[in-house]
Protein backbone atom coordinates (compact mmCIF):
# COMPACT_ATOMS: atom_id res chain seq x y z
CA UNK A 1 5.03 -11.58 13.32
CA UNK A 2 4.82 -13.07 9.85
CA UNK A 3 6.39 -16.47 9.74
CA UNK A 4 5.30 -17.31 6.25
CA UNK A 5 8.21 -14.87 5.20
CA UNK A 6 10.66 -16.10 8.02
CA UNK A 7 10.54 -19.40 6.43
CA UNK A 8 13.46 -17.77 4.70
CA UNK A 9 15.53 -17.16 7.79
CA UNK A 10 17.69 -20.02 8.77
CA UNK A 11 21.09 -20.65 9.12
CA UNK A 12 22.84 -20.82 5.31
CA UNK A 13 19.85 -19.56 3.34
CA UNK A 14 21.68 -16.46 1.52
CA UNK A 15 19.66 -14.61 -1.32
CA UNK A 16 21.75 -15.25 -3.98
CA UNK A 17 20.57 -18.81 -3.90
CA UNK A 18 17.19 -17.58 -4.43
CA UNK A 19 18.72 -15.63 -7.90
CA UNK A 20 20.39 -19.00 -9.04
CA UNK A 21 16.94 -20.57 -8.43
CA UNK A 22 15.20 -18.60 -10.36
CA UNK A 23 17.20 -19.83 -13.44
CA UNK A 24 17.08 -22.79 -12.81
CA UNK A 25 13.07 -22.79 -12.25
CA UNK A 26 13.11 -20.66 -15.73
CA UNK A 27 15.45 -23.61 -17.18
CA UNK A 28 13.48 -26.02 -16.22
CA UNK A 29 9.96 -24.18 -17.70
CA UNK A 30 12.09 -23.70 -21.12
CA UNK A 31 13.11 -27.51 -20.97
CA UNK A 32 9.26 -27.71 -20.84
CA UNK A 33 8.55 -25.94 -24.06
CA UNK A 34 10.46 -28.49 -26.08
CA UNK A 35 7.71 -31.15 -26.86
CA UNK A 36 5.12 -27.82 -27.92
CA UNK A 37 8.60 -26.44 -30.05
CA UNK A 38 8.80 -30.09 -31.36
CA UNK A 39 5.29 -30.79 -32.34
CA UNK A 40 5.22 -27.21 -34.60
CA UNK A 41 8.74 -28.16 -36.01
CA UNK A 42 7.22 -31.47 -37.59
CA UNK A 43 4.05 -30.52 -38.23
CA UNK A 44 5.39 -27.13 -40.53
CA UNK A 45 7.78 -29.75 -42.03
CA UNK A 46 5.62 -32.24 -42.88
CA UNK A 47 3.02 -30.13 -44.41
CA UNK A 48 6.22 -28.23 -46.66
CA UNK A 49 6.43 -25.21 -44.58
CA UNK A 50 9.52 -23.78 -43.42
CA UNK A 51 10.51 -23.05 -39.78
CA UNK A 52 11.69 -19.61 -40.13
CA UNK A 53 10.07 -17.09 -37.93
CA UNK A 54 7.74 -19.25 -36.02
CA UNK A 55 5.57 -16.49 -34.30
CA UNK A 56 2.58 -17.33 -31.78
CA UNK A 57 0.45 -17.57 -34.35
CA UNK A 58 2.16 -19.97 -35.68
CA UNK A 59 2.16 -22.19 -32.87
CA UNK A 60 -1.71 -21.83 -32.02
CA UNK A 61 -3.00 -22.19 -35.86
CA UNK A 62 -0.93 -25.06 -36.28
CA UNK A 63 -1.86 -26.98 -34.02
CA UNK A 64 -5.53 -28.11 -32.51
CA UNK A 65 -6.49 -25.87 -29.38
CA UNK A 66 -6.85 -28.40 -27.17
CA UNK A 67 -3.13 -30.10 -28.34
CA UNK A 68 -1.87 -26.67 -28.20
CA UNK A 69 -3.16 -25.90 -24.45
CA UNK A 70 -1.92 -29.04 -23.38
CA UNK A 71 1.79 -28.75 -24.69
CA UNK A 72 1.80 -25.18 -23.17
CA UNK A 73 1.09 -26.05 -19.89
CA UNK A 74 3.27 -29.06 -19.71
CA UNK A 75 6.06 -26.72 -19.34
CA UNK A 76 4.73 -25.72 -15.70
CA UNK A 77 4.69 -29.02 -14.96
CA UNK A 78 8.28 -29.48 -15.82
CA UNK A 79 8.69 -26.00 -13.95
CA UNK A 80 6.89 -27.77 -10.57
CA UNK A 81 9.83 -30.10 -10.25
CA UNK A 82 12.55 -27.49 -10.99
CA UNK A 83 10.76 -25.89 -7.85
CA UNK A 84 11.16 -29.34 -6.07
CA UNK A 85 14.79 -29.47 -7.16
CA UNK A 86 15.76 -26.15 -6.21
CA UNK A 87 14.12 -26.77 -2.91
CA UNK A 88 15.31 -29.27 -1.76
CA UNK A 89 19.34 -29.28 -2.68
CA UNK A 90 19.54 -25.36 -2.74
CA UNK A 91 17.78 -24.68 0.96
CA UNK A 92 17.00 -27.84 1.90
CA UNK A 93 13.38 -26.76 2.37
CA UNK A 94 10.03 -28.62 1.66
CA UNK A 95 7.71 -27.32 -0.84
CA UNK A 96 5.08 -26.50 1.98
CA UNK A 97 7.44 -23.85 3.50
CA UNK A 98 7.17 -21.79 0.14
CA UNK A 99 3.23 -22.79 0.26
CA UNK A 100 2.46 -22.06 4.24
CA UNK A 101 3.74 -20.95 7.68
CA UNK A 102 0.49 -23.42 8.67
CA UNK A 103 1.94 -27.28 10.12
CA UNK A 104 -0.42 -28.52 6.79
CA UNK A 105 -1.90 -27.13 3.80
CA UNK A 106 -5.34 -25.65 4.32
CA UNK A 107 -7.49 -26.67 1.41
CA UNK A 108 -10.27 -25.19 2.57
CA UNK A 109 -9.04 -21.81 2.07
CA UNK A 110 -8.07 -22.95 -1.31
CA UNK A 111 -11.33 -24.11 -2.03
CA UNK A 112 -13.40 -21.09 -0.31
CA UNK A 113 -11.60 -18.43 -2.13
CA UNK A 114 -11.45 -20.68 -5.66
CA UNK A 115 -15.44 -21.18 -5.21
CA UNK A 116 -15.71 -17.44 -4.63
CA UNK A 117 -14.33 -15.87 -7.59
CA UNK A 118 -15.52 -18.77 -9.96
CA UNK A 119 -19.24 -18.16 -8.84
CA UNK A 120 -18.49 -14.40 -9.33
CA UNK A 121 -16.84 -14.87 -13.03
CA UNK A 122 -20.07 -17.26 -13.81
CA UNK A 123 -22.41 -14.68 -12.92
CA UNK A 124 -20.37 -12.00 -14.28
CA UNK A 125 -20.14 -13.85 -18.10
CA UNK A 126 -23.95 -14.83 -18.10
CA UNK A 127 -24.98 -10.99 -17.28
CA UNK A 128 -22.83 -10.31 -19.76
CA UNK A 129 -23.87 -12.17 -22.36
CA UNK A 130 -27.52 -11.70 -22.04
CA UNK A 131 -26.95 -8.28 -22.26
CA UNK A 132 -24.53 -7.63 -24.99
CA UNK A 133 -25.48 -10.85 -26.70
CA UNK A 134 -24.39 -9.50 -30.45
CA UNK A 135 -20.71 -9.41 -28.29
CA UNK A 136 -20.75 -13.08 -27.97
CA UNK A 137 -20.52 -16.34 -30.33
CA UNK A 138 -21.90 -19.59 -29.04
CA UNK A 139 -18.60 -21.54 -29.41
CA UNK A 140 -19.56 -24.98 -27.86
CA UNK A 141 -19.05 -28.21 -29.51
CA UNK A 142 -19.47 -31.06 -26.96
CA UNK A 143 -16.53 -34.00 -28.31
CA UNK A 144 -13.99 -30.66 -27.91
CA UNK A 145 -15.10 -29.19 -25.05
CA UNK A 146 -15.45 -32.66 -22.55
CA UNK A 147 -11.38 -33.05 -24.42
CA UNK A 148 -10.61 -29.41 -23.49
CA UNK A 149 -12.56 -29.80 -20.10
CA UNK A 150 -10.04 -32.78 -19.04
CA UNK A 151 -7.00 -30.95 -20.23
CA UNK A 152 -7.92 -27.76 -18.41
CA UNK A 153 -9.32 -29.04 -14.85
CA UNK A 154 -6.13 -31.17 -14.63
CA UNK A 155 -3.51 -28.73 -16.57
CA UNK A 156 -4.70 -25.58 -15.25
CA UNK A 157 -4.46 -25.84 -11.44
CA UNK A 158 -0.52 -27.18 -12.12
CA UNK A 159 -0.21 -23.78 -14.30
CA UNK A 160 -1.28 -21.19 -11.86
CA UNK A 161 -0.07 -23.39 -8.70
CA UNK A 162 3.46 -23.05 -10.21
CA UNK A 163 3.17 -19.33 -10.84
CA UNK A 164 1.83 -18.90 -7.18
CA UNK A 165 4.83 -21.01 -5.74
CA UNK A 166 7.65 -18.64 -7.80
CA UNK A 167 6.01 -15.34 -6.94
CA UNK A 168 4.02 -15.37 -3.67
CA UNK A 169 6.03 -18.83 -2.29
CA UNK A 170 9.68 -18.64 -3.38
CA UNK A 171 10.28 -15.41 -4.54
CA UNK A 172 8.07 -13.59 -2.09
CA UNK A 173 10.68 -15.25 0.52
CA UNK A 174 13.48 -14.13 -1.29
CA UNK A 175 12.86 -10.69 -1.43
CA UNK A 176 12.18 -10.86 2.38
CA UNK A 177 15.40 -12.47 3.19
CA UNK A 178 17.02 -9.75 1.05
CA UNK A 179 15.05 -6.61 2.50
CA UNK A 180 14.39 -7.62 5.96
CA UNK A 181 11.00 -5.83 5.76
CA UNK A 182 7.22 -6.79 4.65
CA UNK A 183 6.42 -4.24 1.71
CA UNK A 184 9.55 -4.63 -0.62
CA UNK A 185 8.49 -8.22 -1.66
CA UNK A 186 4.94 -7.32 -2.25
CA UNK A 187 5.49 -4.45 -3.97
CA UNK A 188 8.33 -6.11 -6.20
CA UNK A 189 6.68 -9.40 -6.91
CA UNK A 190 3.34 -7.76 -7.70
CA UNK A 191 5.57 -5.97 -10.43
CA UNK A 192 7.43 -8.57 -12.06
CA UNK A 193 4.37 -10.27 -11.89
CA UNK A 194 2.22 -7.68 -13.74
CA UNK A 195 5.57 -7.06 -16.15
CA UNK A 196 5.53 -10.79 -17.46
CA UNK A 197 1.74 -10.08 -18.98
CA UNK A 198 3.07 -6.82 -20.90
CA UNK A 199 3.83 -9.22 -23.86
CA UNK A 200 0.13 -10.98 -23.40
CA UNK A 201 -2.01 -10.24 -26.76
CA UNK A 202 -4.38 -8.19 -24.69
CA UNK A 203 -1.97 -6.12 -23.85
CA UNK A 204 -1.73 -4.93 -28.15
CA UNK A 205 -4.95 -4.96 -28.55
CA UNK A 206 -6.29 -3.14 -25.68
CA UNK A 207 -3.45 -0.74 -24.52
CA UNK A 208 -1.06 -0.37 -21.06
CA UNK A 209 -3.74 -0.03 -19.31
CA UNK A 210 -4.39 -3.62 -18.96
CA UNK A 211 -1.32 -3.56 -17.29
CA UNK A 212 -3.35 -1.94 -14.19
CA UNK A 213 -5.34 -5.32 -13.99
CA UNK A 214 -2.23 -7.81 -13.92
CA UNK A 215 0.11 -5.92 -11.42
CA UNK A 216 -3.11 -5.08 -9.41
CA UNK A 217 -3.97 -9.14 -9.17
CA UNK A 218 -0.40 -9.35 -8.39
CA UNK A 219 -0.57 -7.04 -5.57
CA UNK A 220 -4.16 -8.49 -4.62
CA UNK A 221 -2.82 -12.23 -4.30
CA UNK A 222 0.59 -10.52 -2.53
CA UNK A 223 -1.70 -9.26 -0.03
CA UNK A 224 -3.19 -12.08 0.46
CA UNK A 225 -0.57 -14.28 1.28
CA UNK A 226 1.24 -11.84 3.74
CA UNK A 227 -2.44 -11.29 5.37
CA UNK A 228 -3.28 -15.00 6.04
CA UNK A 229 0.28 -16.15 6.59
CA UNK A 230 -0.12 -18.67 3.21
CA UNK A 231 -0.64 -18.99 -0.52
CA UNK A 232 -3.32 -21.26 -0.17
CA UNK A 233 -5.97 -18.36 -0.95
CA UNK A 234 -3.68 -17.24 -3.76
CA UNK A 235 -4.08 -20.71 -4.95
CA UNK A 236 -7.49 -21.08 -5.21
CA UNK A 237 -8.21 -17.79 -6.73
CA UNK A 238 -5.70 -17.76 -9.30
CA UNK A 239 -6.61 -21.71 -10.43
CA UNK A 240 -10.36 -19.97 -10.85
CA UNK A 241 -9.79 -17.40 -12.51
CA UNK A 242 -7.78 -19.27 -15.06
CA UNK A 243 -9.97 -22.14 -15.24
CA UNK A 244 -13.46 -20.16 -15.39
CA UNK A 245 -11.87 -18.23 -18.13
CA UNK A 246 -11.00 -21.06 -20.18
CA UNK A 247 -13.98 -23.12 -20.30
CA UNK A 248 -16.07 -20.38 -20.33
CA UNK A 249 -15.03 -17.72 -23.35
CA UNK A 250 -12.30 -17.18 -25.83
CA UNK A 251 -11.03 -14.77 -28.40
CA UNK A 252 -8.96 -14.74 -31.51
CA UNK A 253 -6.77 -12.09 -28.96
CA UNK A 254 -6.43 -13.83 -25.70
CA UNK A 255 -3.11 -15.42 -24.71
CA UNK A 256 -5.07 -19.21 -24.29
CA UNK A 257 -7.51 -19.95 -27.44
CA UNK A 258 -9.99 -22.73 -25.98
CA UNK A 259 -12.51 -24.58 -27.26
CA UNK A 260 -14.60 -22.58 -24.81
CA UNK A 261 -18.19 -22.70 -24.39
CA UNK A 262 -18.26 -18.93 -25.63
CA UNK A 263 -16.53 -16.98 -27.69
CA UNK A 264 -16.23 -12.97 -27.52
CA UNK A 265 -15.91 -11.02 -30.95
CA UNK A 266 -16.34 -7.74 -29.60
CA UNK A 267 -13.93 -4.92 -30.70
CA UNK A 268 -11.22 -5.00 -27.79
CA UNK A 269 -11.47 -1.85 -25.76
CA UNK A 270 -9.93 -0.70 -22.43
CA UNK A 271 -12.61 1.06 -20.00
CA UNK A 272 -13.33 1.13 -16.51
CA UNK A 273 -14.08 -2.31 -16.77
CA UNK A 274 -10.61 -3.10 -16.44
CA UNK A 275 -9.71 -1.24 -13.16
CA UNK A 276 -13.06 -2.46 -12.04
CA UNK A 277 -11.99 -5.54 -10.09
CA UNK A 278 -8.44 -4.04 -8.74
CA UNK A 279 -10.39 -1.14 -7.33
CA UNK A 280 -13.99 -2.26 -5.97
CA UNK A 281 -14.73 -6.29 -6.51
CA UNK A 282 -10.52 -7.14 -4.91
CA UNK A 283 -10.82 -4.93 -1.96
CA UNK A 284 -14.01 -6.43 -0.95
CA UNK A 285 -13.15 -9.96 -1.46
CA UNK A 286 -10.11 -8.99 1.10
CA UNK A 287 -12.59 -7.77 3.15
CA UNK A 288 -14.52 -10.67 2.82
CA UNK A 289 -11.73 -13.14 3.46
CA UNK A 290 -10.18 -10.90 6.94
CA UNK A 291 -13.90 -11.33 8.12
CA UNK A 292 -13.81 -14.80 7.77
CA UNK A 293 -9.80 -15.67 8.74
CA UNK A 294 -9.77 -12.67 11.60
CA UNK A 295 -7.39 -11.41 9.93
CA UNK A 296 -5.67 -8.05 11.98
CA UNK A 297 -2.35 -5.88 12.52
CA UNK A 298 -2.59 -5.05 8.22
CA UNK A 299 -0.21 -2.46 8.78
CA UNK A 300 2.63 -4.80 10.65
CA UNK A 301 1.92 -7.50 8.17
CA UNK A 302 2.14 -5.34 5.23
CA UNK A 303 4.28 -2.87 5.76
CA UNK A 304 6.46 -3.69 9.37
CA UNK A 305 9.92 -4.59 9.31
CA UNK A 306 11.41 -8.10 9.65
CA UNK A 307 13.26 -8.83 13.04
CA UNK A 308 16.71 -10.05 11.90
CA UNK A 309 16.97 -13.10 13.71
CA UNK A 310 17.22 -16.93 12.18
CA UNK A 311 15.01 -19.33 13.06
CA UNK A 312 15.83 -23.30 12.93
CA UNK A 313 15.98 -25.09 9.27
CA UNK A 314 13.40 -27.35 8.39
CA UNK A 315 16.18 -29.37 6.89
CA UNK A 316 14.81 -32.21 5.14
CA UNK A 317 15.68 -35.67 6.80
């Protein structure tokens, strides 16, 4: 039986709430864009530029990268305590029902699978460049990068801790209230997931077929979390992956322009490399991670029906 998803099942908890929620946690992220909006706004103005058509590029040649970062991920901050609010008055839960069917947060898993995948990106990115140097540009500057370093180990966990809590927490629930079986939420968050990156830069540059990578880390992290009964895996992976990436190498494409310690000027191109990790290097981290957490019954967890039955609120006191 998977009780992370029958967190959902208790008396009053309907899935339209979970629908209203979702605006609201989308209200909340947009209420969190403001200060970036507002920074651009005087900035054009008081250098005589007019505030028609502010693009993307705008907003990241504008301001200074590390500024920039910062005011983007405030808005998942903002987006944390719509979470809270939605919570706690719409189904009177506690954030650590959407986080783990565990009595307490486990944070070693979050730190086993975050030191996994960041050792794995290191080594990956120094192969890499020492063998396709004339693909790199040393990018470091040290008063920048300890500024950007601060702003990302802080920022960055909040960023992809949020985006964990919506789709393998709250809306992983949702869908499992709604469907009363295992395989429609994962397969339907790992979607929406992978559809809010088809507007990412890369996704121009490179072609659809990036689109492989982000709903197959969608479905990789979904797996995860129905497998070990908690996000707290999810957590720690996705905070690496984010983080690694931003300290360690930029582009003039990529969604986040750092003041990384590398930066790649390669030609974008699509290849194998892309399917790569959602077809070798994810399927043996799972394996790695059931070895280590026992995991068992993949077929029940993943696939097997919901009972129908409600279990007691965790009502908050």
């Amino acid at each position: 039986m998977n009780m992370f998803l029958l967190k959902a099942f208790f008396p009053g908890n309907e899935f339209w709430k979970y629908l209203v929620g979702s605006v609201v946690i989308i209200i909340a992220s947009t209420v969190g864009q403001l200060p970036l909006l507002g920074v651009v706004m005087y900035k054009l103005l008081a250098n005589g530029k007019s505030m028609n058509n502010i693009t993307e590029s705008t907003l990241m040649t504008t301001l200074d990268k590390n500024v920039t970062l910062f005011l983007i991920l405030l808005s998942f901050v903002v987006a944390f305590f719509g979470i809270w609010i939605v919570l706690k008055f719409m189904h009177s839960q506690r954030m650590k029902d959407i986080i783990t069917s565990r009595s307490h947060m486990d944070w070693g898993r979050v730190f086993f699978a975050f030191s996994i995948w960041a050792l794995i990106q290191i080594i990956v990115t120094v192969v890499s460049y020492y063998t396709s140097p004339e693909e790199y540009k040393w990018n470091f500057q040290l008063g920048p990068f300890a500024l950007l370093f601060i702003i990302a180990v802080i920022m960055i966990p909040i960023q992809t801790t949020v985006e964990e809590l919506v789709f393998r927490g709250y809306l992983m629930q949702g869908f499992g209230l709604l469907a009363k079986n295992r395989w429609f939420p994962l397969i339907l968050t790992s979607l929406i997931f992978g559809g809010l990156h088809f507007f990412n830069p890369e996704v121009s540059k490179m072609g659809s077929i990036v689109m492989i990578f982000y709903i197959g880390t969608g479905l990789f992290l979904g797996i995860m979390t129905l497998m070990d009964e908690g996000t707290e895996l999810a957590l720690g992976f996705h905070a690496a992956n984010n983080l690694i990436t931003a300290l360690l190498v930029t582009s003039e494409w990529s969604a986040l322009q750092t003041h990384s310690i590398l930066k790649d000027v390669s030609n974008p191109s699509a290849g194998f490399e892309i399917v790569l990790p959602v077809l070798i290097i994810f399927p043996i981290l799972l394996l790695i991670f059931s070895k280590r957490y026992k995991w068992s019954n993949w077929k029940e967890k993943l696939t097997g029906k919901i009972e129908n039955q409600l279990i007691e609120s965790n009502v908050l006191e």
